[in-house]
Protein backbone atom coordinates (compact mmCIF):
# COMPACT_ATOMS: atom_id res chain seq x y z
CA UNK A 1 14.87 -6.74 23.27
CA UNK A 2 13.89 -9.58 20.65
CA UNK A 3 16.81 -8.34 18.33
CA UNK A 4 19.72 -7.17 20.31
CA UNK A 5 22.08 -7.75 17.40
CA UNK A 6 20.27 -6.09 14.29
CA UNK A 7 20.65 -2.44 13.65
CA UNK A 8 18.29 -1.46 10.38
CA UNK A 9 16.21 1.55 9.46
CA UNK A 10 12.01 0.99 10.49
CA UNK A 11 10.86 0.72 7.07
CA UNK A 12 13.89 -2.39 6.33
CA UNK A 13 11.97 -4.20 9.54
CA UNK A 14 8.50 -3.28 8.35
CA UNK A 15 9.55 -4.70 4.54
CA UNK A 16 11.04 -8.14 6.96
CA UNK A 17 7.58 -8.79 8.86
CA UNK A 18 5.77 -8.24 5.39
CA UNK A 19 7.70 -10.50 3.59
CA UNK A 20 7.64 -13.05 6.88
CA UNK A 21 4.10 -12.91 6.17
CA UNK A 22 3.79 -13.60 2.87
CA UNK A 23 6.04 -16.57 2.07
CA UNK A 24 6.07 -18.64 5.73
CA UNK A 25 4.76 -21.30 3.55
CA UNK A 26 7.11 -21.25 0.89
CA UNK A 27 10.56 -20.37 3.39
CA UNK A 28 11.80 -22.82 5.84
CA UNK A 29 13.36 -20.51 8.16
CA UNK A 30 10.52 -18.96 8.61
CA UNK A 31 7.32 -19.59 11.24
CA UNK A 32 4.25 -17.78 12.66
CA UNK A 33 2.88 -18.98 16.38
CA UNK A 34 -0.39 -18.08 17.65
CA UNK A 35 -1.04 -18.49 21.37
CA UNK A 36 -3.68 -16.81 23.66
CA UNK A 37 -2.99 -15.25 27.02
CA UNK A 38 -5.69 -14.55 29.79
CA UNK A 39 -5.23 -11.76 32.50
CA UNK A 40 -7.41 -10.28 35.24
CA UNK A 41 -8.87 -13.83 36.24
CA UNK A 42 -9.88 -14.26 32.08
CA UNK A 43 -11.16 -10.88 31.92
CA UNK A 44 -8.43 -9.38 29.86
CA UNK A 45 -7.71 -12.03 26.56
CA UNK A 46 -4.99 -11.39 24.40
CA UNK A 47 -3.56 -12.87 21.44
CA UNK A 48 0.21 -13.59 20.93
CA UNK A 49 1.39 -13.88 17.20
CA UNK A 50 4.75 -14.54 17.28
CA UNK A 51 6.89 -14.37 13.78
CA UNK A 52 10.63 -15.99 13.40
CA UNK A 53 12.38 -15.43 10.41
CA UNK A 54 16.14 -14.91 9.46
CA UNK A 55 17.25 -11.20 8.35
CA UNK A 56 21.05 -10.94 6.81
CA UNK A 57 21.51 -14.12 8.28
CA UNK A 58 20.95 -13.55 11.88
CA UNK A 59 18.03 -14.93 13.50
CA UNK A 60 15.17 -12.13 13.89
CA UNK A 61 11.89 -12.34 15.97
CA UNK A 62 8.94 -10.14 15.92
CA UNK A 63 6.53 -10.26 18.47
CA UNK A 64 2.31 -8.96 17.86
CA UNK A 65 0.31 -8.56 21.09
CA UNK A 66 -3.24 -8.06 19.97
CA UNK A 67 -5.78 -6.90 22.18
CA UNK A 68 -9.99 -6.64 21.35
CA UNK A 69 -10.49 -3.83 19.11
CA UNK A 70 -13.36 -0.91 20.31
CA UNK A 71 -16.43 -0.86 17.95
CA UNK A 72 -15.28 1.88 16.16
CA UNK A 73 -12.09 0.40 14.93
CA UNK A 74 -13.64 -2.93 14.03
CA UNK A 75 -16.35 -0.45 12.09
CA UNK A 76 -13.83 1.11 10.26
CA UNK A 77 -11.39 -1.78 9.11
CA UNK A 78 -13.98 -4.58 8.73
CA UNK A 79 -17.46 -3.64 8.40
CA UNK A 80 -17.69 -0.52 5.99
CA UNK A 81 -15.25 -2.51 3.85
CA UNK A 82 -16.66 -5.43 3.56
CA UNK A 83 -20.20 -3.78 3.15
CA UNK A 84 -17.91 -1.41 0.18
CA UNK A 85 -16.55 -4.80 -1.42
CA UNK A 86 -20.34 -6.40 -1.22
CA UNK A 87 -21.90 -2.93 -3.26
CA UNK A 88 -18.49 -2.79 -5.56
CA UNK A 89 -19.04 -6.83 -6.57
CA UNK A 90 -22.31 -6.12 -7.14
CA UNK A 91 -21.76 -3.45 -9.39
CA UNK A 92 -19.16 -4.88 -11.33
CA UNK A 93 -21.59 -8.13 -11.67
CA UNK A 94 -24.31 -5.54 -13.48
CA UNK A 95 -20.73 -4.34 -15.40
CA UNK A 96 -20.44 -8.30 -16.47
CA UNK A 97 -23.46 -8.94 -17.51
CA UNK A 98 -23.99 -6.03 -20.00
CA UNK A 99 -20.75 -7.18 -21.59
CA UNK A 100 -22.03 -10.86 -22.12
CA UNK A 101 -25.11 -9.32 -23.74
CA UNK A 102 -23.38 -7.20 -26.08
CA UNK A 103 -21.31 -10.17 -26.89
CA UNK A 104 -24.61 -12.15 -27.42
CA UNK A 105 -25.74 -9.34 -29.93
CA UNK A 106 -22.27 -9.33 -31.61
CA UNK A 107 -22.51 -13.52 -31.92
CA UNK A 108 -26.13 -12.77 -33.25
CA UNK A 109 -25.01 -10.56 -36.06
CA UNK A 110 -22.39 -12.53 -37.16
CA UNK A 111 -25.23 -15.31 -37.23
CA UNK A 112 -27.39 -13.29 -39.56
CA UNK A 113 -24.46 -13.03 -41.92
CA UNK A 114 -24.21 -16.07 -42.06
CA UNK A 115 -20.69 -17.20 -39.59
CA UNK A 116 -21.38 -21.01 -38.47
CA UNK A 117 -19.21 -22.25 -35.57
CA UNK A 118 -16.77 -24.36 -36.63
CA UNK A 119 -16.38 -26.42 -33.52
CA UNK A 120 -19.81 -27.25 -31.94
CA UNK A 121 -18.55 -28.15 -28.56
CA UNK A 122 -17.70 -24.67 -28.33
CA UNK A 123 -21.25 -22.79 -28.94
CA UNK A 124 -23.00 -21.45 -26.06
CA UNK A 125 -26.66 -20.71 -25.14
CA UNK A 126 -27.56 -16.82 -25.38
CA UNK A 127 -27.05 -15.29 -22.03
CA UNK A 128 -30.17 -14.79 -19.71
CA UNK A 129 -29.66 -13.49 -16.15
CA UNK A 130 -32.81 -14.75 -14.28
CA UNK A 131 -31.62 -18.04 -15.61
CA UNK A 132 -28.34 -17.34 -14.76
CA UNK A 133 -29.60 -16.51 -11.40
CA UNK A 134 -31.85 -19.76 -10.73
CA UNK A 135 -28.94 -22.11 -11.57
CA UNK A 136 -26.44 -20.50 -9.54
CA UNK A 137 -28.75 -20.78 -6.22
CA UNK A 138 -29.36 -24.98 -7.12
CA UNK A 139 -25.84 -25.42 -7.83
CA UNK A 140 -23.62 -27.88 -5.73
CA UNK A 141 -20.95 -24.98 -6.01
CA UNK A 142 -23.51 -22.86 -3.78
CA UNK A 143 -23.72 -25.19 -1.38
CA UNK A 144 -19.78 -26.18 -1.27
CA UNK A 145 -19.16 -22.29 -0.43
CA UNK A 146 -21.70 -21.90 2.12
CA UNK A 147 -19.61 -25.15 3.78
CA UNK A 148 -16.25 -23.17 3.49
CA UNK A 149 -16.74 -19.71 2.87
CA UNK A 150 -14.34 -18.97 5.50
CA UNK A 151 -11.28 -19.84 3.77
CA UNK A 152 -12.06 -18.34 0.32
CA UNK A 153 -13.06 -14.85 1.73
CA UNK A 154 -9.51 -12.90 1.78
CA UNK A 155 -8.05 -15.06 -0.58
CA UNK A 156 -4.99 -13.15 -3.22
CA UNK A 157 -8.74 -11.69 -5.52
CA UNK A 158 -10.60 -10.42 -2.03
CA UNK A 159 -7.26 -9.20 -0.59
CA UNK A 160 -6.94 -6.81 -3.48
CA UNK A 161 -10.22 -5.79 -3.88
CA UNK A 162 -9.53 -4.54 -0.15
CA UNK A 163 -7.08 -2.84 -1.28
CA UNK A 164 -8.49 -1.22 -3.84
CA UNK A 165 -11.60 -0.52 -1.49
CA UNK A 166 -9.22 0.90 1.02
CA UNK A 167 -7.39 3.13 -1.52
CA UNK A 168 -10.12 4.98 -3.33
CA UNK A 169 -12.11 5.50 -0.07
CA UNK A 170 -9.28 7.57 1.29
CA UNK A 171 -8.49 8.86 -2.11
CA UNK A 172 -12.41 9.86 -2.18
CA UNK A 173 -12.76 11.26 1.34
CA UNK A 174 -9.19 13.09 0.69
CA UNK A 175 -9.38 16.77 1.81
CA UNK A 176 -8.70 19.16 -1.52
CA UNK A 177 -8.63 22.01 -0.18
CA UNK A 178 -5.23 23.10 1.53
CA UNK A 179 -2.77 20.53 0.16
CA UNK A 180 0.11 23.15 -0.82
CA UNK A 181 0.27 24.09 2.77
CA UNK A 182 -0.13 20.84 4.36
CA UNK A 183 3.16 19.24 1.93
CA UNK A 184 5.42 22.76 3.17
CA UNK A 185 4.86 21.27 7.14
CA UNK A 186 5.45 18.05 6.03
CA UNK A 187 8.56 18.78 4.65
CA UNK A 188 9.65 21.20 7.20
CA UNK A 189 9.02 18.17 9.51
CA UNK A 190 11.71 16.27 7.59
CA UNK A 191 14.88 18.79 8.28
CA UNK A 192 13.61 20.77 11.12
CA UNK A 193 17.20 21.33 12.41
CA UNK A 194 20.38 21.05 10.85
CA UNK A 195 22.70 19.92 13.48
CA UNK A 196 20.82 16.56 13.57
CA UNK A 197 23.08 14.29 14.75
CA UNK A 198 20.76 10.84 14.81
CA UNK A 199 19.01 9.80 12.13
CA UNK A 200 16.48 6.45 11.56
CA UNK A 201 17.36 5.70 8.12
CA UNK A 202 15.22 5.94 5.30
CA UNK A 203 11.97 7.46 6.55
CA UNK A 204 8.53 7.75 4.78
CA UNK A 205 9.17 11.48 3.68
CA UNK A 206 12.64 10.53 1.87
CA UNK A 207 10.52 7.69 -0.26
CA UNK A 208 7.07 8.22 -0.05
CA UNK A 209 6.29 12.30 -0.53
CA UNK A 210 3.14 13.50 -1.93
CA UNK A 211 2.92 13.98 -5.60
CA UNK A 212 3.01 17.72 -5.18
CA UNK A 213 6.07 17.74 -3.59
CA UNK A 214 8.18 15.06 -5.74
CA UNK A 215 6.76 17.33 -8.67
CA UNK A 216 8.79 20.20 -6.57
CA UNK A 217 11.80 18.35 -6.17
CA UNK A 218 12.94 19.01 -9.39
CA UNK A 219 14.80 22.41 -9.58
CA UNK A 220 14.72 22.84 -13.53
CA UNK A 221 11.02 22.45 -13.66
CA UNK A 222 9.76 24.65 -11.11
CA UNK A 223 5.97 26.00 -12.26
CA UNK A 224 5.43 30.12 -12.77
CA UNK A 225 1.44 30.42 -13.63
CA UNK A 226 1.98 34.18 -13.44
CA UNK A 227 4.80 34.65 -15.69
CA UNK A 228 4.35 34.93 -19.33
CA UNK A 229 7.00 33.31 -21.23
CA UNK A 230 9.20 36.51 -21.91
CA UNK A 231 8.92 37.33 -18.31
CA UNK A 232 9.96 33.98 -17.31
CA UNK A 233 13.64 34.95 -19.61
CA UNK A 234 13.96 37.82 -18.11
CA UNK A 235 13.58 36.65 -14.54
CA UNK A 236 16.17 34.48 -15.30
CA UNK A 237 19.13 37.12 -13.78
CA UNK A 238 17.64 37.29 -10.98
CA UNK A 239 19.30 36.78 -7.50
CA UNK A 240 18.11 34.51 -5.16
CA UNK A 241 17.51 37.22 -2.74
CA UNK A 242 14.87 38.88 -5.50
CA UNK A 243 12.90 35.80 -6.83
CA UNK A 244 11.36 33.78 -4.90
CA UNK A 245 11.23 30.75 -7.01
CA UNK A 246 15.20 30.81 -6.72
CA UNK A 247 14.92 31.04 -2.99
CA UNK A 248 13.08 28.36 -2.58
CA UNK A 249 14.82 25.79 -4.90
CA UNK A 250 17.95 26.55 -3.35
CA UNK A 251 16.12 25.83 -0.04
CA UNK A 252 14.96 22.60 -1.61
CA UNK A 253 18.96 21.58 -2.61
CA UNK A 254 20.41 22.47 1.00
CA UNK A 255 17.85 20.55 2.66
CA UNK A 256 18.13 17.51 0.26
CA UNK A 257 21.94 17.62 1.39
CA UNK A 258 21.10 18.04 4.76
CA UNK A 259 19.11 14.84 4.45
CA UNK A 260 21.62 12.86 1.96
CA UNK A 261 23.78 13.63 5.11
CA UNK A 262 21.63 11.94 7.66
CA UNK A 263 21.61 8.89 5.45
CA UNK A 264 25.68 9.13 5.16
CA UNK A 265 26.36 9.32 9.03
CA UNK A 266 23.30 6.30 9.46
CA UNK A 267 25.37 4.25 6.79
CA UNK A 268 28.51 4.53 8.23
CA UNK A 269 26.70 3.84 11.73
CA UNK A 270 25.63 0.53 10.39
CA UNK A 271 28.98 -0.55 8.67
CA UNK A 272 30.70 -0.09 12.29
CA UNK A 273 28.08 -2.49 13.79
CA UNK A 274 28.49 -5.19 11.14
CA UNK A 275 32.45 -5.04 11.45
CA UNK A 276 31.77 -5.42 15.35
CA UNK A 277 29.33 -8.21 14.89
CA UNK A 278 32.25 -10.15 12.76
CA UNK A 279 34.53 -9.45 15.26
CA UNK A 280 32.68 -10.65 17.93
CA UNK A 281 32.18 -13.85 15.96
């Protein structure tokens, strides 16, 4: 309804409110509005974020209607995390400090040999933690963050240590058992039927597989664990029909067609509505 005009695959849009996101400072085309709404006599508050922005050169609005998230969700996305970042900062803090004591040693032998700094401005004190410790709690810094720690929390370091908190938790809680057979539905979820006749451009499967399955994209390298190498030459001959590592390469190829085809008819889909659009201007 916001976008009557603009015909593009979901991913394009998703890649449009990302990048609306990051650089509303730096683009003037660009703006984010934040209003609040009330319902139910102010028992029902939402939050209207309201993005404008410019895609191909027609004007292109994206509309965020955020209501209060249940305890669980707000557990999930905030709290763990932030409790995850907390335990990982603290652990890569322990990670810091051995390094600056090795280095201390290192400075210390070189000392002993008889290496003399040859600009004193640059000499330091050795490194001692409880000291290190002390100062940091009287410092004026302390007290500066404590004033505005709201603005430095999810700056570009804490959004990526997210990230990265985000990432290895699900790569840690990842089921391992099962993954061959999970990647087969996914990609018999991708060309279910062949007379498709509407397709949604690029979707996550065409871009985004699992590793196991872009490793089985490739015909030539298809893996045989069971075959020595001499039976793997002599297997060669065989038909489709009687090896089933043929089969199912050559059910790889048709339904990589089948979804090259998709993306030909969506193409030529969008073409038609830009030549209307410059018609109609």
């Amino acid at each position: 309804k916001l976008n009557p005009g603009i015909e593009a695959p979901l991913t394009r849009i998703l890649d449009q409110v990302k990048s609306v996101l990051d650089k509303t400072q730096e683009d003037p085309n660009t703006a984010i509005k934040i209003s609040f709404q009330t319902e139910d006599g102010g028992q029902d508050v939402r939050v209207l974020m309201s993005l404008t922005s410019q895609l191909a050169g027609l004007p292109f609005s994206w509309n965020f209607h955020c209501l209060p998230a249940e305890q669980h969700m707000g557990s999930e996305h905030l709290t763990l995390p932030l409790m995850a970042m907390v335990s990982e900062l603290s652990r890569r803090q322990r990670e810091l400090f051995q390094v600056i004591q090795a280095k201390d040693k290192q400075i210390d032998d070189y000392k002993g040999q008889g290496a003399k700094v040859s600009r004193k401005h640059i000499e330091t004190t050795k490194f001692v933690e409880t000291a290190f410790e002390m100062s940091m709690m009287t410092s004026q810094g302390f007290e500066d963050q404590m004033r505005n720690f709201e603005l430095d929390t999810f700056n570009s370091r804490g959004q990526d240590l997210y990230r990265q908190i985000m990432t290895k938790h699900a790569w840690v809680h990842s089921p391992t058992k099962g993954m061959k057979s999970d990647d087969d539905s996914l990609l018999d979820d991708m060309s279910s039927s062949e007379d498709k006749k509407r397709s949604t451009g690029d979707s996550w499967g065409n871009s985004r597989l699992p590793p196991s399955l872009q490793q089985s994209r490739s015909p030539n390298k298809t893996p045989s664990p069971n075959k020595t190498p001499s039976s793997a030459k002599t297997s060669n001959n065989a038909t489709p029909e009687s090896s089933p590592v043929k089969g199912h390469d050559s059910e790889l190829l048709r339904r990589q067609a089948l979804e090259r085809r998709l993306e030909e008819e969506e193409a030529k889909k969008m073409e038609k509505a830009r030549k209307k659009k410059k018609i109609a201007f």
